[in-house]
N, C-alpha and C. Protein backbone atom coordinates (compact mmCIF):
# COMPACT_ATOMS: atom_id res chain seq x y z
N UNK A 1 0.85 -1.18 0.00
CA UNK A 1 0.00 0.00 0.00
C UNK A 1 0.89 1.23 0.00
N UNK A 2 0.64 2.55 -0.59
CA UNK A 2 1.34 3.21 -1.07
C UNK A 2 0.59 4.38 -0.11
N UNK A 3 1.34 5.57 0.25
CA UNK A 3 0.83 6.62 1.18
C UNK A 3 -0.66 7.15 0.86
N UNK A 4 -0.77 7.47 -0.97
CA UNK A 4 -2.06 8.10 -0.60
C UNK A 4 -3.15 7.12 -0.91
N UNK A 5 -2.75 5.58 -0.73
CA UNK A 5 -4.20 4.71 -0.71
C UNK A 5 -4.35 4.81 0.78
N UNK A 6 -3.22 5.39 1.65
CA UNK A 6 -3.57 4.94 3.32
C UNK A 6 -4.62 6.19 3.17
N UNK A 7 -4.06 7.08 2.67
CA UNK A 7 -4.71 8.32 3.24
C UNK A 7 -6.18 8.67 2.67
N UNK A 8 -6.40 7.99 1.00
CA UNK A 8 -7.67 7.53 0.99
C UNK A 8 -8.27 6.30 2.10
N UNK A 9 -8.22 5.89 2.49
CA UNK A 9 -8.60 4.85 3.46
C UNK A 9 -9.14 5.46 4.33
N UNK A 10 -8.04 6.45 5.25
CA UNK A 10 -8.26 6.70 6.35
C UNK A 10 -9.30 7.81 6.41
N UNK A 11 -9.35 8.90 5.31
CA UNK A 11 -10.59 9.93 4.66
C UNK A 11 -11.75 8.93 4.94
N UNK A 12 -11.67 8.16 4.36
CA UNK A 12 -13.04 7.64 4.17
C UNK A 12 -13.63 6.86 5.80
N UNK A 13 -12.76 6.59 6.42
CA UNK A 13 -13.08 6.04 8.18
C UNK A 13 -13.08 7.06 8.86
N UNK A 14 -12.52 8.02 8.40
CA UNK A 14 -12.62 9.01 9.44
C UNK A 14 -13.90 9.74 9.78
N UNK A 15 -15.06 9.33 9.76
CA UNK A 15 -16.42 9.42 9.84
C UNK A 15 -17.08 8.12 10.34
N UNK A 16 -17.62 8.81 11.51
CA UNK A 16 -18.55 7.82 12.74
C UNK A 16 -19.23 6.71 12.08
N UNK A 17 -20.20 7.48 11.20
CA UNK A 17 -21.42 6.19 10.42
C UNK A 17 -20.06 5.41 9.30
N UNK A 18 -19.27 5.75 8.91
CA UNK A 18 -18.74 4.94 7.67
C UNK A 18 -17.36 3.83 8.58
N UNK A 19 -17.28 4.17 9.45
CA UNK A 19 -16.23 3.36 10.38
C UNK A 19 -17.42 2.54 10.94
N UNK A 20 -18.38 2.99 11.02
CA UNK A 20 -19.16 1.92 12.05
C UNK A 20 -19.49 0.83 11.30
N UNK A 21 -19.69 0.87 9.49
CA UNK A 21 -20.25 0.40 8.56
C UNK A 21 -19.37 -0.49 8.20
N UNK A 22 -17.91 -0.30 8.45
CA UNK A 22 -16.94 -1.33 8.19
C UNK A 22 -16.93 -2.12 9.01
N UNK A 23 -16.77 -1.59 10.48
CA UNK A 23 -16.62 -2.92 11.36
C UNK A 23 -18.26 -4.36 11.20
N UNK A 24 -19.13 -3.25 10.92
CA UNK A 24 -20.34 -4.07 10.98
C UNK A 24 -19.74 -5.28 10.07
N UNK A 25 -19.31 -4.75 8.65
CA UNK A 25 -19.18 -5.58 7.43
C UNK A 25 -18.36 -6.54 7.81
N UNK A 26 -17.20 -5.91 8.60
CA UNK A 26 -16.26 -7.05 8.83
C UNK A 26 -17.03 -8.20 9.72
N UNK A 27 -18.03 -7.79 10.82
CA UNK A 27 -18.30 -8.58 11.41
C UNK A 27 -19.28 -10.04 10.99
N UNK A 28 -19.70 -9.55 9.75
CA UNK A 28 -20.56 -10.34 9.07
C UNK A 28 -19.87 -11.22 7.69
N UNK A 29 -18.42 -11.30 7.52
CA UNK A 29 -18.03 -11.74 6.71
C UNK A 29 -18.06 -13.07 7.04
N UNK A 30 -18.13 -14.19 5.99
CA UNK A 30 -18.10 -13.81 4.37
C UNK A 30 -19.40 -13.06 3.88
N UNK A 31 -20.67 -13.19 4.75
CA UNK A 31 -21.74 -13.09 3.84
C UNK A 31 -22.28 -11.73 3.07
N UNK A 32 -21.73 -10.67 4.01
CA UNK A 32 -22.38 -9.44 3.90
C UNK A 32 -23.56 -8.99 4.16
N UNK A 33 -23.99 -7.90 3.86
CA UNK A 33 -25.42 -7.36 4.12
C UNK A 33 -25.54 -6.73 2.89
N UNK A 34 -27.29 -6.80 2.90
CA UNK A 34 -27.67 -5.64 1.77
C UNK A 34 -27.47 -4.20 2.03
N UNK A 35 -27.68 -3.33 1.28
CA UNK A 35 -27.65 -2.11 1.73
C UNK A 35 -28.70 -1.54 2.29
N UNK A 36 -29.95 -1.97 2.13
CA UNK A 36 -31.18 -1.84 3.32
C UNK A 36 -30.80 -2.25 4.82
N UNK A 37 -30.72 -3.04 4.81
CA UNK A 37 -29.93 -4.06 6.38
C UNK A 37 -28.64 -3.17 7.02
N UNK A 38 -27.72 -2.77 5.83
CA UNK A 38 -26.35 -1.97 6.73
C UNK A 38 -26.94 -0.55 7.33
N UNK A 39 -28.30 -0.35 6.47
CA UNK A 39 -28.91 1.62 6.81
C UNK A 39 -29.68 0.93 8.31
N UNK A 40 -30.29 -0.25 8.53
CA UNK A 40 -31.12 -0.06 9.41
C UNK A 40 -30.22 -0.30 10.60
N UNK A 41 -29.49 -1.05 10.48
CA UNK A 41 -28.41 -1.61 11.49
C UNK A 41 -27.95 -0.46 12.06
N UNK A 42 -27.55 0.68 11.09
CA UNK A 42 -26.95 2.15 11.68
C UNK A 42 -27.78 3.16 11.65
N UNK A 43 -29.08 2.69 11.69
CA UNK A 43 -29.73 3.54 11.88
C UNK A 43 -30.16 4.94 11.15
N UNK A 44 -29.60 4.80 9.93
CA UNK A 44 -28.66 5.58 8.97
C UNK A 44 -29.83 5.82 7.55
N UNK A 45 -30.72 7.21 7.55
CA UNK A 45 -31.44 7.23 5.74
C UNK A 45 -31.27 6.38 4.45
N UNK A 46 -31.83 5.80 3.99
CA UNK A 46 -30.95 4.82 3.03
C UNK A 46 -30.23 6.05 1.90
N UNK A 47 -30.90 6.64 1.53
CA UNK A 47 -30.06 7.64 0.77
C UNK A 47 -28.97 8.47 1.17
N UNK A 48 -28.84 8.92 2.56
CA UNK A 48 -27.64 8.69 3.58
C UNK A 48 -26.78 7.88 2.71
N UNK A 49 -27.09 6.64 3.36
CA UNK A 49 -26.11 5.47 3.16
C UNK A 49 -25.89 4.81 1.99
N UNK A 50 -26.49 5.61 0.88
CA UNK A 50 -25.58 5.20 -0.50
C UNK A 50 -24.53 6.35 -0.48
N UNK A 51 -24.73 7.30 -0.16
CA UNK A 51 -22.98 8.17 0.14
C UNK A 51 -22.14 7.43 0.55
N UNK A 52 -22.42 7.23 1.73
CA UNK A 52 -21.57 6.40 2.72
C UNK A 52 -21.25 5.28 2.11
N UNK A 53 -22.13 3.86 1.15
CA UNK A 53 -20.84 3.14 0.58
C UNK A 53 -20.93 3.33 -0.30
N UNK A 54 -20.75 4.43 -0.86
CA UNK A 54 -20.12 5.10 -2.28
C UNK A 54 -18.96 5.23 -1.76
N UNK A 55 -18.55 5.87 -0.69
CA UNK A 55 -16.87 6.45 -0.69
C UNK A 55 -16.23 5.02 0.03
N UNK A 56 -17.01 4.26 0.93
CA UNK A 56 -16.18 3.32 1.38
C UNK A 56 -15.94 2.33 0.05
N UNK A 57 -16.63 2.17 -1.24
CA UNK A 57 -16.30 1.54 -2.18
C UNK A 57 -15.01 1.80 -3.13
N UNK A 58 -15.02 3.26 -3.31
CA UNK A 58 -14.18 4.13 -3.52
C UNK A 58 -12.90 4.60 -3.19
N UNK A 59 -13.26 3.79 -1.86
CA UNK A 59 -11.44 3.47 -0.94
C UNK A 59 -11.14 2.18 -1.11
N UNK A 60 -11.57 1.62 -1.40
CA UNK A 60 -11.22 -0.13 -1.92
C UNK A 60 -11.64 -0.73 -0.75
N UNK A 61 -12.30 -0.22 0.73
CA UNK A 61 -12.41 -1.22 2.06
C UNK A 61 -13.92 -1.74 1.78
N UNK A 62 -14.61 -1.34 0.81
CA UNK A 62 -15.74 -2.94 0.70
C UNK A 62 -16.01 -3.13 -0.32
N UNK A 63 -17.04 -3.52 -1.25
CA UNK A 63 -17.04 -3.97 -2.18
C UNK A 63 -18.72 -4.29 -2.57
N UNK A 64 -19.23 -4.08 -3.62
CA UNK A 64 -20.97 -4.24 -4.05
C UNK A 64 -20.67 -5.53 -5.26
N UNK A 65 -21.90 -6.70 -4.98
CA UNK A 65 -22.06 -7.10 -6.10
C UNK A 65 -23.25 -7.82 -5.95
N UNK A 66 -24.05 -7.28 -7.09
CA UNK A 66 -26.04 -7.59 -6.99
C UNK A 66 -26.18 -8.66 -6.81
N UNK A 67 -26.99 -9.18 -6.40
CA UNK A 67 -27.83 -10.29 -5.84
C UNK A 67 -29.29 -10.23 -6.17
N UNK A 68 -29.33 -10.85 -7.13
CA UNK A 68 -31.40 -10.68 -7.68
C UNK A 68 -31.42 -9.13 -7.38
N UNK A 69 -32.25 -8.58 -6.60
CA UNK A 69 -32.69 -7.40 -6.95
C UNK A 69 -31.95 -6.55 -5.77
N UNK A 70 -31.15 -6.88 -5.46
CA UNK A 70 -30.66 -6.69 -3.49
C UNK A 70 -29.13 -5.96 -4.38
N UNK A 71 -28.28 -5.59 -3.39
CA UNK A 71 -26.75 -5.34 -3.50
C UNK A 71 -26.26 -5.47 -2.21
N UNK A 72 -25.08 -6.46 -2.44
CA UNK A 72 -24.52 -7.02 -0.96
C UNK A 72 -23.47 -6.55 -0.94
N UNK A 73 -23.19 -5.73 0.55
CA UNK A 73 -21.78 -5.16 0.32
C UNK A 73 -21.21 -5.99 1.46
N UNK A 74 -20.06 -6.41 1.09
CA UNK A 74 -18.82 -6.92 1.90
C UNK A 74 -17.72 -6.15 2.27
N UNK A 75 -17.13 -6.70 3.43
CA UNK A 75 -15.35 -5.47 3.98
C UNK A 75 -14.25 -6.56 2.71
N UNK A 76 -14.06 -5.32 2.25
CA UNK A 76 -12.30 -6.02 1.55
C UNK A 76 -11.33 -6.27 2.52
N UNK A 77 -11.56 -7.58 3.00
CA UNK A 77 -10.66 -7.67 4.47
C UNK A 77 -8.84 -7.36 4.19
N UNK A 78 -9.06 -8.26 2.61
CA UNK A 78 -7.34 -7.68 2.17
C UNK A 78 -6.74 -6.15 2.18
N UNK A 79 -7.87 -5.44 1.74
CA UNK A 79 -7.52 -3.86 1.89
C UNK A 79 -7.33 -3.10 3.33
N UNK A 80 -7.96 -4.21 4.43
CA UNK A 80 -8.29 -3.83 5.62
C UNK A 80 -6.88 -4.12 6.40
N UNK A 81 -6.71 -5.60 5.76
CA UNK A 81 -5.31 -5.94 6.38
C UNK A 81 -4.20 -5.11 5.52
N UNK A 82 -4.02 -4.45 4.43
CA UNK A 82 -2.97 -3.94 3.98
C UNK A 82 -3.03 -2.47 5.06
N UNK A 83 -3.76 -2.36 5.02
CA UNK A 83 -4.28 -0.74 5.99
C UNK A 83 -3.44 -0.86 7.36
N UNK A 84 -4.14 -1.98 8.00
CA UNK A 84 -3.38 -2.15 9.13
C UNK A 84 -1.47 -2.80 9.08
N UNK A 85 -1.08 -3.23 8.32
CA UNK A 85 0.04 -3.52 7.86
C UNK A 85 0.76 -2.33 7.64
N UNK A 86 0.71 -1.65 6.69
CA UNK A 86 0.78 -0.26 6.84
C UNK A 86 1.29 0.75 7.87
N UNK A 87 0.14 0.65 8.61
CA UNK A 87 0.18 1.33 10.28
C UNK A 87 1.59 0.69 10.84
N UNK A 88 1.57 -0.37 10.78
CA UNK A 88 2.63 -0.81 11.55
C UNK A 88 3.75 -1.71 10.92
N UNK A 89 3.89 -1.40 9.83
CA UNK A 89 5.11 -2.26 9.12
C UNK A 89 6.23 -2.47 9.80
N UNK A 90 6.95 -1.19 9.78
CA UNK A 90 8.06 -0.62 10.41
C UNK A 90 7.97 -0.71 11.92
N UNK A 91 7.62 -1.05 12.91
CA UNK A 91 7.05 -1.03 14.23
C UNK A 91 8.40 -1.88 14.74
N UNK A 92 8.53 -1.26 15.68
CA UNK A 92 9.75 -2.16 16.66
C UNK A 92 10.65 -1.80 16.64
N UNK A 93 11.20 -1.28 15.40
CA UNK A 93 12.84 -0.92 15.01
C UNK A 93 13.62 -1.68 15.15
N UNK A 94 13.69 -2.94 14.67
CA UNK A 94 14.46 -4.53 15.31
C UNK A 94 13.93 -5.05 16.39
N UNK A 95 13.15 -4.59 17.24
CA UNK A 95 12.71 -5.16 19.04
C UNK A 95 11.36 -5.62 18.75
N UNK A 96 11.16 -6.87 18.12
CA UNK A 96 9.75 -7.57 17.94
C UNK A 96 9.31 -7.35 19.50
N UNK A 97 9.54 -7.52 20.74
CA UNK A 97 9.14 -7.83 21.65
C UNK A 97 8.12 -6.59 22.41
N UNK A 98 8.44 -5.32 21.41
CA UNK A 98 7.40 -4.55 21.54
C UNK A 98 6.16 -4.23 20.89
N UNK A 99 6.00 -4.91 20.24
CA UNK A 99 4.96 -5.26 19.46
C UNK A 99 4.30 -6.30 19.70
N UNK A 100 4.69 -7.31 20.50
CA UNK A 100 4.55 -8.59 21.37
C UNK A 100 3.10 -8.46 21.80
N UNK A 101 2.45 -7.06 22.33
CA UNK A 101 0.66 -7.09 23.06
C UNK A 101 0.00 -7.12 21.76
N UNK A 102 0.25 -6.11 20.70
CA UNK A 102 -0.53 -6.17 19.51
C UNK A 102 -0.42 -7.46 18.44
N UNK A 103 0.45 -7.84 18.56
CA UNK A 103 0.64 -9.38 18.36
C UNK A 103 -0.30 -10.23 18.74
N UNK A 104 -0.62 -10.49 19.82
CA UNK A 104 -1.18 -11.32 20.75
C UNK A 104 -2.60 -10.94 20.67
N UNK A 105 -3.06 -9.53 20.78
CA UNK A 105 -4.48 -8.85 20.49
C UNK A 105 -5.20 -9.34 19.19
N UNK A 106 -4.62 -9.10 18.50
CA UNK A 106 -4.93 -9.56 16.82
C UNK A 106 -5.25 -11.16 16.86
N UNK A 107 -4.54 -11.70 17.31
CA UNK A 107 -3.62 -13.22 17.57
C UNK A 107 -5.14 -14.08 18.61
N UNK A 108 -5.94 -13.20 19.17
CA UNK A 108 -7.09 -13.31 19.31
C UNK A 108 -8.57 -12.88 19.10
N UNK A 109 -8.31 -12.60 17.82
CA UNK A 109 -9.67 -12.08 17.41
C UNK A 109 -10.72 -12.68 17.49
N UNK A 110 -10.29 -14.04 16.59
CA UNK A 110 -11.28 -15.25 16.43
C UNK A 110 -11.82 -15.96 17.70
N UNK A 111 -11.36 -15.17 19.10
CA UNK A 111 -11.56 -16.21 20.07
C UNK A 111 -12.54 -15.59 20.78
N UNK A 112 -13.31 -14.41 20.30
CA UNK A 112 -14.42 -13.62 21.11
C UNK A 112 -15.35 -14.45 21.32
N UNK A 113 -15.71 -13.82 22.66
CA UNK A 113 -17.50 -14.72 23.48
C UNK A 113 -18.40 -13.86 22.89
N UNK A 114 -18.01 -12.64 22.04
CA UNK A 114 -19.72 -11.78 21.69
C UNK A 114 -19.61 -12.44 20.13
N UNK A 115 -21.48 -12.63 19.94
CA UNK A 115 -21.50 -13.33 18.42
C UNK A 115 -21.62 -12.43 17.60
N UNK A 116 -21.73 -12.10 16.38
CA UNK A 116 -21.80 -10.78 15.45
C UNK A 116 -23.14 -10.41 15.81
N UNK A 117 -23.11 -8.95 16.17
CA UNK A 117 -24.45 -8.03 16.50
C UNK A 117 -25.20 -7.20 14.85
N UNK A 118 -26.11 -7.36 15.03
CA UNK A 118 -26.90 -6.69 13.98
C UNK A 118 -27.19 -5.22 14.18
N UNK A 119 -26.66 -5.03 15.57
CA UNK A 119 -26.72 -2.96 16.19
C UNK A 119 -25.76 -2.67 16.12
């Protein structure tokens, strides 16, 4: 990832409803949601929320593709992980052992007791 895809990225999260819209997505992968389902979930105008994943489409972090009469948007988890890669490529300066908690944080994602929320 190259500086100004971070900085498109980060434009586009840097807003409450469109950060909230990613984590939702992420939380529902593989399947996704329609775009009716991601507006009600956030509570969010549906015409609102074709802005909103207009630009998150537009940053490469999700992705639309129709379904009968529906459009399901998914998190580009690869764009998500280059994002966060990014952030911390360079991290440590040779001393892995400081990076050792965020290691371990990540290193348990998959092991959460909450199931994916629809709020």
């Amino acid at each position: 990832m190259d500086m100004n895809s971070a900085i498109s990225s980060f434009a586009a999260l840097a807003q409450s409803t469109r950060l909230e819209v990613v984590r939702l997505l992420v939380r529902h992968e593989p399947a996704g949601l329609p775009a009716g389902e991601i507006a009600r979930c956030v509570s969010v105008p549906h015409n609102t929320m074709s802005a909103h994943l207009a630009i998150l489409v537009r940053a490469g972090l999700i992705e639309a593709r129709r379904q009968s009469r529906s459009v399901i948007y998914r998190a580009r988890l690869d764009s998500i992980r280059d994002l966060s890669s990014y952030l911390v490529k360079d991290c440590c300066g040779g001393r892995p052992e400081i990076c050792e908690p965020l290691i371990v944080e990540l290193a348990s994602c998959g092991a959460s007791s909450n199931p994916p929320s629809t709020a």
